[in-house]
C-alpha atoms as a PDB file:
ATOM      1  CA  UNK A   1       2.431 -69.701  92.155  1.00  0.00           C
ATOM      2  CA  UNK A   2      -0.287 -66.994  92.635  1.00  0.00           C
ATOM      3  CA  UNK A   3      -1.751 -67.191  89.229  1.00  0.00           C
ATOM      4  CA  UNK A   4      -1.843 -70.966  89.828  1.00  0.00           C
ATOM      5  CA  UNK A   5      -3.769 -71.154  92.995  1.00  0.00           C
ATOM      6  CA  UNK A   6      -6.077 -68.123  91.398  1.00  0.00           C
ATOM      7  CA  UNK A   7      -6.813 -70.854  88.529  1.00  0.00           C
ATOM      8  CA  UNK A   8      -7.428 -73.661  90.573  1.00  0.00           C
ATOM      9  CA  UNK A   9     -10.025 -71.800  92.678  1.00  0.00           C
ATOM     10  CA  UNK A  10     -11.165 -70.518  89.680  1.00  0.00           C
ATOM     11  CA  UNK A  11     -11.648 -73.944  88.730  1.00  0.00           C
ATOM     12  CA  UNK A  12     -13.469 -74.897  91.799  1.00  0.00           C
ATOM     13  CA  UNK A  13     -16.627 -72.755  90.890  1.00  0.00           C
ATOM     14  CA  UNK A  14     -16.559 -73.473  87.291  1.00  0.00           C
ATOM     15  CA  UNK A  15     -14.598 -70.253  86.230  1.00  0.00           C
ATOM     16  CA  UNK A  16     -11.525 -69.905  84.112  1.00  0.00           C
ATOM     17  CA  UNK A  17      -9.117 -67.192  85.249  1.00  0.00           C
ATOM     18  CA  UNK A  18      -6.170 -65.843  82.800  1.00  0.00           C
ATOM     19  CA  UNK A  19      -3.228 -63.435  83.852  1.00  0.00           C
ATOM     20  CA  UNK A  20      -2.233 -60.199  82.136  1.00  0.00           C
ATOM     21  CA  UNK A  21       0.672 -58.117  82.506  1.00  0.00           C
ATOM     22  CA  UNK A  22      -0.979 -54.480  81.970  1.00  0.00           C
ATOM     23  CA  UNK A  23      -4.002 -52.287  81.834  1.00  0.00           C
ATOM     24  CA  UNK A  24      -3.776 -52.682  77.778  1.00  0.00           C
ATOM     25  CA  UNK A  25      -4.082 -56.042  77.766  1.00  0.00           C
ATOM     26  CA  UNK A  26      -6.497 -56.268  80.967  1.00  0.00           C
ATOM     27  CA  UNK A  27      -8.888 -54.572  78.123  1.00  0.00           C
ATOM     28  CA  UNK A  28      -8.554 -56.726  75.614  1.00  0.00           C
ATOM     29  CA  UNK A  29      -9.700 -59.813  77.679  1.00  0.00           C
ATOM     30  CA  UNK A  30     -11.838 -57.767  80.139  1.00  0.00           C
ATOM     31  CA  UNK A  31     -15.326 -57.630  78.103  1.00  0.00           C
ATOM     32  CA  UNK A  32     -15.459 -61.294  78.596  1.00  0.00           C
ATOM     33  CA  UNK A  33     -14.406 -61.330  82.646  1.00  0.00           C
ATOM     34  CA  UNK A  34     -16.892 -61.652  85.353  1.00  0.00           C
ATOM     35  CA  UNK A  35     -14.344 -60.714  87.687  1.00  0.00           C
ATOM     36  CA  UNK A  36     -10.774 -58.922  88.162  1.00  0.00           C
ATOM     37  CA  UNK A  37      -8.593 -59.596  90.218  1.00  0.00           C
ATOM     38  CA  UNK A  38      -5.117 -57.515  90.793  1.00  0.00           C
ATOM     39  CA  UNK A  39      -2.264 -57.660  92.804  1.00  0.00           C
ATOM     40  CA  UNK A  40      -2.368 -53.834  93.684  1.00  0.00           C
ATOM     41  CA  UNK A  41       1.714 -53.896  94.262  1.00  0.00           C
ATOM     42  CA  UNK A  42       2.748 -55.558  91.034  1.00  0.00           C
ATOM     43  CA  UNK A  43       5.441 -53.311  89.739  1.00  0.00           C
ATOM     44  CA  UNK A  44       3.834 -50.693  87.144  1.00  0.00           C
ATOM     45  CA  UNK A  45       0.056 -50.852  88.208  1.00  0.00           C
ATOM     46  CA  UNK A  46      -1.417 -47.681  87.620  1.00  0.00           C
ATOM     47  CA  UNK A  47      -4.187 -47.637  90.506  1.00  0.00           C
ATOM     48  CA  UNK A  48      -6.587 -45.641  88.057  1.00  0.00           C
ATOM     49  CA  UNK A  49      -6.028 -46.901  85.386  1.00  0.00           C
ATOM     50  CA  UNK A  50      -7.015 -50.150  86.663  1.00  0.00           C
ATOM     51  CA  UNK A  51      -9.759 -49.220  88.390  1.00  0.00           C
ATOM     52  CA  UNK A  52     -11.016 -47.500  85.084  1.00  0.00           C
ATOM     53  CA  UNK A  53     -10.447 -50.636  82.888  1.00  0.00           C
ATOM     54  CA  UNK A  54     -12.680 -52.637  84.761  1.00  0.00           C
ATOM     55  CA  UNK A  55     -15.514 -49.924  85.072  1.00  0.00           C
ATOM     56  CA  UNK A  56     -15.386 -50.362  81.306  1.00  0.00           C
ATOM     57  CA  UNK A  57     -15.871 -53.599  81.093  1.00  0.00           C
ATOM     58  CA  UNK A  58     -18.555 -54.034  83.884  1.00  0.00           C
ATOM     59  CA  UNK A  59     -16.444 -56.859  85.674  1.00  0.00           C
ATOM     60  CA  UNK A  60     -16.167 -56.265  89.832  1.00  0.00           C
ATOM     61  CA  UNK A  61     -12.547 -55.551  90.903  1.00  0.00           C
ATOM     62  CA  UNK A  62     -11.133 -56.851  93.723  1.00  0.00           C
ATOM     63  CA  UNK A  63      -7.304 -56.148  94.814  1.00  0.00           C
ATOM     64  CA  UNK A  64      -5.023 -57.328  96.688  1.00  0.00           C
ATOM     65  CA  UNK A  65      -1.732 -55.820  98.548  1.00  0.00           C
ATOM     66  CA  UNK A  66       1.083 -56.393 101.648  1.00  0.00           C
ATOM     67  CA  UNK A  67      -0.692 -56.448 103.887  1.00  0.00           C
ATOM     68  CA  UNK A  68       1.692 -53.627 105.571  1.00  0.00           C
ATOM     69  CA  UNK A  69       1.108 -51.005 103.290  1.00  0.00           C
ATOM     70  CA  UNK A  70      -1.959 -49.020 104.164  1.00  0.00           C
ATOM     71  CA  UNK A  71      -0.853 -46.163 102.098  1.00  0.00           C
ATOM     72  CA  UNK A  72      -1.474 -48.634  99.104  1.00  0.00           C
ATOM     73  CA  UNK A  73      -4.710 -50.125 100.032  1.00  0.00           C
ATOM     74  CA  UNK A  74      -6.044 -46.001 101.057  1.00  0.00           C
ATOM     75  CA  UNK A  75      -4.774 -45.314  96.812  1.00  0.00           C
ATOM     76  CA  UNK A  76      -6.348 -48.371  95.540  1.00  0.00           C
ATOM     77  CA  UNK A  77      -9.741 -47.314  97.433  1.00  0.00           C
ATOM     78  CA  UNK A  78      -9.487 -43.898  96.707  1.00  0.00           C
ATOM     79  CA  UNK A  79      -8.654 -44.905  93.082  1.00  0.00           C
ATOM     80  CA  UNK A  80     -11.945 -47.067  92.843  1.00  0.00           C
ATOM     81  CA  UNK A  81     -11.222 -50.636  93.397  1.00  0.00           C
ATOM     82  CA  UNK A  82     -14.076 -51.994  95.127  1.00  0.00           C
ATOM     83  CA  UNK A  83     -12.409 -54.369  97.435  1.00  0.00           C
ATOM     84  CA  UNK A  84      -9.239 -54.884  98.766  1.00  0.00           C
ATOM     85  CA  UNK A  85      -7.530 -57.674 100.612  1.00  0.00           C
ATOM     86  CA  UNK A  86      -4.291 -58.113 102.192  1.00  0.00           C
ATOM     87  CA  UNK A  87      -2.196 -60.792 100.522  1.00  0.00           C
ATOM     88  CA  UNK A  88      -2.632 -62.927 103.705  1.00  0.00           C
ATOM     89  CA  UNK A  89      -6.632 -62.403 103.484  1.00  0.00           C
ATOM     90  CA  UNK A  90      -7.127 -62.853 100.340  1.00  0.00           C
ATOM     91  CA  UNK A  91      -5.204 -66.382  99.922  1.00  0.00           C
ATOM     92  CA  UNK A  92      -6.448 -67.285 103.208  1.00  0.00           C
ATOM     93  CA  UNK A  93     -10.110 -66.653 101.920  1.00  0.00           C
ATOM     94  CA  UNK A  94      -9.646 -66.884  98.066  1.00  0.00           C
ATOM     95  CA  UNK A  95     -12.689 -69.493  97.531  1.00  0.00           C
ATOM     96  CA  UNK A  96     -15.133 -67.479  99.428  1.00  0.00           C
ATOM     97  CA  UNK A  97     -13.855 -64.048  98.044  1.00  0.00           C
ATOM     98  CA  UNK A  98     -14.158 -65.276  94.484  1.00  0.00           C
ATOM     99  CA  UNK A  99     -17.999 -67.174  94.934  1.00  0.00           C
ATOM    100  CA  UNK A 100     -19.238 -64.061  96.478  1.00  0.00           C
ATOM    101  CA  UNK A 101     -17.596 -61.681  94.179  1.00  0.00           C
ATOM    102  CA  UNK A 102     -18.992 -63.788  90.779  1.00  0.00           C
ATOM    103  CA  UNK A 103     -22.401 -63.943  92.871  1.00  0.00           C
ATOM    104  CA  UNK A 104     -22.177 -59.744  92.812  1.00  0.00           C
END
């Protein structure tokens, strides 16, 4: 349901989005990306390597977590993801979040 509303916005500004299930395969589509987007509390997200993955492929990252966990979103900051959402935030706001991260 996520992914699907992620699309659809996507959509909206003339962006395709795609969903991957690791850091490995976040690199093999990430050259193309103009933007990440993770779900910082997906079970086996390694903060760093995240963070690192899209460094390498020069795309912003922007997270998102429960919005009750501030140990998480303190990690995911301190880890290099350069900006993070709660959940509630983020869907609340996900047009305006996504045309102002693609416009850098």
């Amino acid at each position: 349901m996520l992914a699907v509303r992620i699309e659809e916005a996507a959509k909206q500004l003339g962006a395709t989005a795609a969903a991957v299930g690791s850091v490995d395969e976040l690199r093999e589509i990430a050259g193309g990306a103009d933007l990440i987007l993770a779900d910082l509390a997906a079970p086996g997200v390694e903060l760093e390597a995240l963070a690192g993955a899209a460094k390498e492929s020069g795309a912003p990252l922007v997270g998102f977590y429960p919005h009750v966990d501030f140990t998480l979103r303190r990690a995911a900051q301190r880890a290099g993801v350069e900006r993070v959402y709660p959940r509630s935030r983020f869907l609340r706001e996900l047009l305006a979040i996504l045309r102002a991260s693609l416009n850098g």
